[in-house]
C-alpha atoms as a PDB file:
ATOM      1  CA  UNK A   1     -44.973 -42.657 -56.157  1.00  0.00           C
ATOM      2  CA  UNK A   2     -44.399 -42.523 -59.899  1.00  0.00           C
ATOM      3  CA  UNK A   3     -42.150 -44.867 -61.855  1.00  0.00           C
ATOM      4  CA  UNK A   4     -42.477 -42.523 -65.151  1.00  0.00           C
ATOM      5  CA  UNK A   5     -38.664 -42.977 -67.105  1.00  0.00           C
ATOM      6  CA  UNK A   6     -37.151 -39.978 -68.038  1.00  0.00           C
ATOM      7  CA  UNK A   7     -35.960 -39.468 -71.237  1.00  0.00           C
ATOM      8  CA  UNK A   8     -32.457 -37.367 -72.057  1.00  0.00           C
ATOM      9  CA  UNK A   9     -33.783 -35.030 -75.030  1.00  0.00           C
ATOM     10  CA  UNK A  10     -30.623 -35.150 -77.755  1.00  0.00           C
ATOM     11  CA  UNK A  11     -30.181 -31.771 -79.431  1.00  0.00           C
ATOM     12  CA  UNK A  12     -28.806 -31.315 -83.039  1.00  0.00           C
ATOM     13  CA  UNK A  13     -25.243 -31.391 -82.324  1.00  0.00           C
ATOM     14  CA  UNK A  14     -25.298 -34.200 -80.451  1.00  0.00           C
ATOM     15  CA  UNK A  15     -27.910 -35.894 -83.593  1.00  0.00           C
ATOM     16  CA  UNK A  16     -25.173 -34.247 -85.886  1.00  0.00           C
ATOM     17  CA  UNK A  17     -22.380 -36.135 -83.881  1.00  0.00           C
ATOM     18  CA  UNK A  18     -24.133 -39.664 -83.799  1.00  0.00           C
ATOM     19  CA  UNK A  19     -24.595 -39.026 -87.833  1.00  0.00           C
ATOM     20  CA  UNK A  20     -20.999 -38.685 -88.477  1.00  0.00           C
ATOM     21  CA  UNK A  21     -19.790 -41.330 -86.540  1.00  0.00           C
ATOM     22  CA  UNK A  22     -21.535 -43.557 -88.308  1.00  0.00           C
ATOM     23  CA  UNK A  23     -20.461 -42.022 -91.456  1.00  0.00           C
ATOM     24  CA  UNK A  24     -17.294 -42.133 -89.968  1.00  0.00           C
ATOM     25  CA  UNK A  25     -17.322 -45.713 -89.496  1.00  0.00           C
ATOM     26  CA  UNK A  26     -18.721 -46.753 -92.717  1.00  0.00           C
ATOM     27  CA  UNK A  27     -15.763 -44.966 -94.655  1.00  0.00           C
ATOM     28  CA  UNK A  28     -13.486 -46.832 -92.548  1.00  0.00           C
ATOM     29  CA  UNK A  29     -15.188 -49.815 -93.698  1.00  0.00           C
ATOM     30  CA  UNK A  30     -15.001 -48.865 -97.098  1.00  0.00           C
ATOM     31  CA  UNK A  31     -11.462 -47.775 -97.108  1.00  0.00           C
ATOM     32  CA  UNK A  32     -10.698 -51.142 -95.489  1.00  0.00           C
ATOM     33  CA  UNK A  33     -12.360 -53.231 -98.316  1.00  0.00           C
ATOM     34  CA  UNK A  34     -11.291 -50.824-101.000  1.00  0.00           C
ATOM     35  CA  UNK A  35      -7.388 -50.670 -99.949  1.00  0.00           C
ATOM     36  CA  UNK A  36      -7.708 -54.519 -99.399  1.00  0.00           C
ATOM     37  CA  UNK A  37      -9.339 -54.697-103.198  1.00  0.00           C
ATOM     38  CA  UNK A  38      -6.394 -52.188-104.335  1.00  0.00           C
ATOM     39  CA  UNK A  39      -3.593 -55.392-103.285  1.00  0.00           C
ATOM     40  CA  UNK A  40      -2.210 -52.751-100.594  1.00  0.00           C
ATOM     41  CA  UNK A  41      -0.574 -53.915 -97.754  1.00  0.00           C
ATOM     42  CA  UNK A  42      -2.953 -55.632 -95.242  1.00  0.00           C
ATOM     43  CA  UNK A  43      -1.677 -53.105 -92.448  1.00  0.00           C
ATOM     44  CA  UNK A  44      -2.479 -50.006 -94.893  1.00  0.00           C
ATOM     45  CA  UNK A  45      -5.847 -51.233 -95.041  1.00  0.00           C
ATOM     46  CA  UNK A  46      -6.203 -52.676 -91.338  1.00  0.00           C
ATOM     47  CA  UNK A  47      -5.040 -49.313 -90.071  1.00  0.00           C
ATOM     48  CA  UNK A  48      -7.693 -47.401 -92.421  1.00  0.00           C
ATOM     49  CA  UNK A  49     -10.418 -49.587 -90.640  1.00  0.00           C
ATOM     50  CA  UNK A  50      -9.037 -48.987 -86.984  1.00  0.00           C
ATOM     51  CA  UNK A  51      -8.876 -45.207 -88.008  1.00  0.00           C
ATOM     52  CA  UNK A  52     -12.204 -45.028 -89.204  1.00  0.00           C
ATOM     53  CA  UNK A  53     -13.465 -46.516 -86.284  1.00  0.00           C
ATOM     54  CA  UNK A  54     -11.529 -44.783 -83.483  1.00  0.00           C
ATOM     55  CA  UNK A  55     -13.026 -41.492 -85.092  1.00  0.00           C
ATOM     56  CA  UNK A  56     -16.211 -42.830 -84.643  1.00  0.00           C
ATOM     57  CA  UNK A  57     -15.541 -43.932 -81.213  1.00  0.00           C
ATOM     58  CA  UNK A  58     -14.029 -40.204 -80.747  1.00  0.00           C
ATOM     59  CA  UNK A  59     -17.220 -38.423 -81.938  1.00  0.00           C
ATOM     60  CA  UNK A  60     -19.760 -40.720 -80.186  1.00  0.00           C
ATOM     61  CA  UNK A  61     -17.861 -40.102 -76.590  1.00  0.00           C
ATOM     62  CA  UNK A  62     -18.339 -35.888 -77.186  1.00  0.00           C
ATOM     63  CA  UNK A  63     -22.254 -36.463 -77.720  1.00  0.00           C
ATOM     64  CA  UNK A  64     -24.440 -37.399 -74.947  1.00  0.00           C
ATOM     65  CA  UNK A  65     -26.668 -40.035 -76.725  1.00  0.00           C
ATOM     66  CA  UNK A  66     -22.672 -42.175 -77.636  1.00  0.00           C
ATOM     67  CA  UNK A  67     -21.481 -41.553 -74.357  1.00  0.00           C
ATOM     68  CA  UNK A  68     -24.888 -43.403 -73.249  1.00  0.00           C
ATOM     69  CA  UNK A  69     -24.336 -46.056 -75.877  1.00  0.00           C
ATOM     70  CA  UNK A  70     -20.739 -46.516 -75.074  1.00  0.00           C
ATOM     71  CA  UNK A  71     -21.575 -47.168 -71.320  1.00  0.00           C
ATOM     72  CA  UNK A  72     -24.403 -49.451 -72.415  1.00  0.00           C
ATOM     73  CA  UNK A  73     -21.969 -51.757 -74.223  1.00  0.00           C
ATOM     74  CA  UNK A  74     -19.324 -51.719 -71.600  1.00  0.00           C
ATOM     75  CA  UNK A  75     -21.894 -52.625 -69.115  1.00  0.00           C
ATOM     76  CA  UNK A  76     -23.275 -55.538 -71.289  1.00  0.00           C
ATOM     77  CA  UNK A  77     -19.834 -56.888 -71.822  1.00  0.00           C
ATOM     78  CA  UNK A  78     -19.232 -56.505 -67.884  1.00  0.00           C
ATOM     79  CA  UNK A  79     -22.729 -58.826 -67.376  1.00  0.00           C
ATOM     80  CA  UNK A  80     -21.376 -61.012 -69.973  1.00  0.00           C
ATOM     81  CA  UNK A  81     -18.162 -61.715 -67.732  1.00  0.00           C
ATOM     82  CA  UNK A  82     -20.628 -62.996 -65.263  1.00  0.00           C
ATOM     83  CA  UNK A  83     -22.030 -65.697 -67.439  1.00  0.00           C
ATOM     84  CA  UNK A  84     -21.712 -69.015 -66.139  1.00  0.00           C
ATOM     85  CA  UNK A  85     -20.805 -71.386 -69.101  1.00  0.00           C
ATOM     86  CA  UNK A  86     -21.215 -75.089 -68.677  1.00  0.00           C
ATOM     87  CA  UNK A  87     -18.205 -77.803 -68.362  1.00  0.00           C
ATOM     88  CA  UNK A  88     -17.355 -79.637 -71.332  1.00  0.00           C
ATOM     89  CA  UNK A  89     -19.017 -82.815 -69.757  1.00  0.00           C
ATOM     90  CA  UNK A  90     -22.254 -81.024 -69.534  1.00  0.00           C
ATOM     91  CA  UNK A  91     -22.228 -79.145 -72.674  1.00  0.00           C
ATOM     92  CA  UNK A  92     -22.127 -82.933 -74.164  1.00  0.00           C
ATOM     93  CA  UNK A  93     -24.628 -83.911 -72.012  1.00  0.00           C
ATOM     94  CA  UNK A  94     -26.589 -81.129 -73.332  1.00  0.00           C
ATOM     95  CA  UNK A  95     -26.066 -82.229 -76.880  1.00  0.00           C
ATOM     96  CA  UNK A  96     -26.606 -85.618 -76.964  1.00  0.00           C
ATOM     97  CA  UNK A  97     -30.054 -84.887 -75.186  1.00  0.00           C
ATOM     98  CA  UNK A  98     -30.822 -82.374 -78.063  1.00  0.00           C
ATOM     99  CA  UNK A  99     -29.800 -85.236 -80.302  1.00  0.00           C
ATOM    100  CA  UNK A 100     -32.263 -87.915 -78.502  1.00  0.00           C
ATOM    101  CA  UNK A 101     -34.853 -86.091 -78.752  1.00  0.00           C
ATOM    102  CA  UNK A 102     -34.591 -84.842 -82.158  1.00  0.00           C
ATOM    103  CA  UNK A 103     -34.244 -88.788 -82.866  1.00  0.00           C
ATOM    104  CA  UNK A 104     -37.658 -89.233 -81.132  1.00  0.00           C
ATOM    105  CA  UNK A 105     -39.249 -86.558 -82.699  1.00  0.00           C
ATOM    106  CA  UNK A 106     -38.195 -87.828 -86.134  1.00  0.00           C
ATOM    107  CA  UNK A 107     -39.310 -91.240 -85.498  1.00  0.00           C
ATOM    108  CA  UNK A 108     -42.747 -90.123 -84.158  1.00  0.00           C
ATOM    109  CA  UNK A 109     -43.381 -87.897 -86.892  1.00  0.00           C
ATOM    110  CA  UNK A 110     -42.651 -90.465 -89.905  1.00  0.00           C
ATOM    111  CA  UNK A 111     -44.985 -93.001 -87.281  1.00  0.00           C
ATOM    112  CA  UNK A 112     -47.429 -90.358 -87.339  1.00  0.00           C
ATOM    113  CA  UNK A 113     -47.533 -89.199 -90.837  1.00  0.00           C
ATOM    114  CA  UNK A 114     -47.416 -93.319 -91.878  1.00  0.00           C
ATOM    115  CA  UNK A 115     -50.835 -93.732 -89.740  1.00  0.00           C
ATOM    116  CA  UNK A 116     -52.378 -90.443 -91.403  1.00  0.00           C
ATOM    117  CA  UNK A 117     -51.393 -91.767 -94.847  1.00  0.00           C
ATOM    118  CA  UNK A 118     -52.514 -95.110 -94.663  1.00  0.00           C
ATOM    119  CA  UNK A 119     -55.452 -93.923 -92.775  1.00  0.00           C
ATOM    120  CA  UNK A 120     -56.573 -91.377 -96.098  1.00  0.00           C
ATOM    121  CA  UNK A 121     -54.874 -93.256 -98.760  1.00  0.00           C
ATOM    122  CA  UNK A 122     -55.887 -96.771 -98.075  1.00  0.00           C
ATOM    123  CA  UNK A 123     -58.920 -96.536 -95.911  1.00  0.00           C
ATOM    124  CA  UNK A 124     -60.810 -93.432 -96.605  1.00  0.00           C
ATOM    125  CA  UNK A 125     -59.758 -93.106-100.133  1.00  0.00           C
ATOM    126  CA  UNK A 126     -59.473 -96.637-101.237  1.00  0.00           C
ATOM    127  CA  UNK A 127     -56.357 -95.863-103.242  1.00  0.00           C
ATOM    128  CA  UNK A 128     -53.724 -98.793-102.680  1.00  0.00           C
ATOM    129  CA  UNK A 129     -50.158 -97.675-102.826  1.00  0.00           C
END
């Protein structure tokens, strides 16, 4: 049995599609920064980001390779859901174990590069500090 993956082949239109949704999305962008730099209203320029971006969403769902993307990243936020966090207690836990050993690390690294300098400096070198 073969486990070969199959790729979807994406014809122009649907390349044509993906390329002006992005577009689509970067004027929104710009509009938003421009109306914002223009002193307009912050809903003038709020609602030229959401439209910019809702066409882009728009165009993206019509082409095969965005619909594919689109159920990619409602997938990943559904795994996300299933994410266990840790309590408060343990995330502190967690930190102050992080902060140890960076503590131990720091120490043993100044030890060690005191040994290696007194070792070439004062030994090996004969130059007294």
């Amino acid at each position: 049995m073969s486990n070969q993956s199959v790729q979807t082949v994406s014809t122009s239109n649907d390349k044509f599609k993906v390329a002006l949704a992005v577009v689509a999305a970067i004027a929104g962008v710009v509009g938003f920064f421009y109306l914002k730099g223009q002193n307009k209203p912050a809903l003038v320029a709020a609602g030229a980001l959401v439209a910019g971006l809702v066409f882009a969403v728009l165009l993206l769902w019509t082409s095969t390779t965005g619909r594919e993307f689109l159920n990619f990243a409602k997938e990943s936020v559904r795994e996300t859901k299933k994410v266990v966090w840790p309590s408060h207690k343990e995330a502190r836990m967690i930190t102050m174990i992080v902060f140890a050993f960076v503590v131990v690390m720091a120490i043993f690294l100044w030890g060690t590069d005191k040994i290696l300098e007194l070792l070439l400096y004062d030994l090996i070198l004969g130059w007294k500090q």
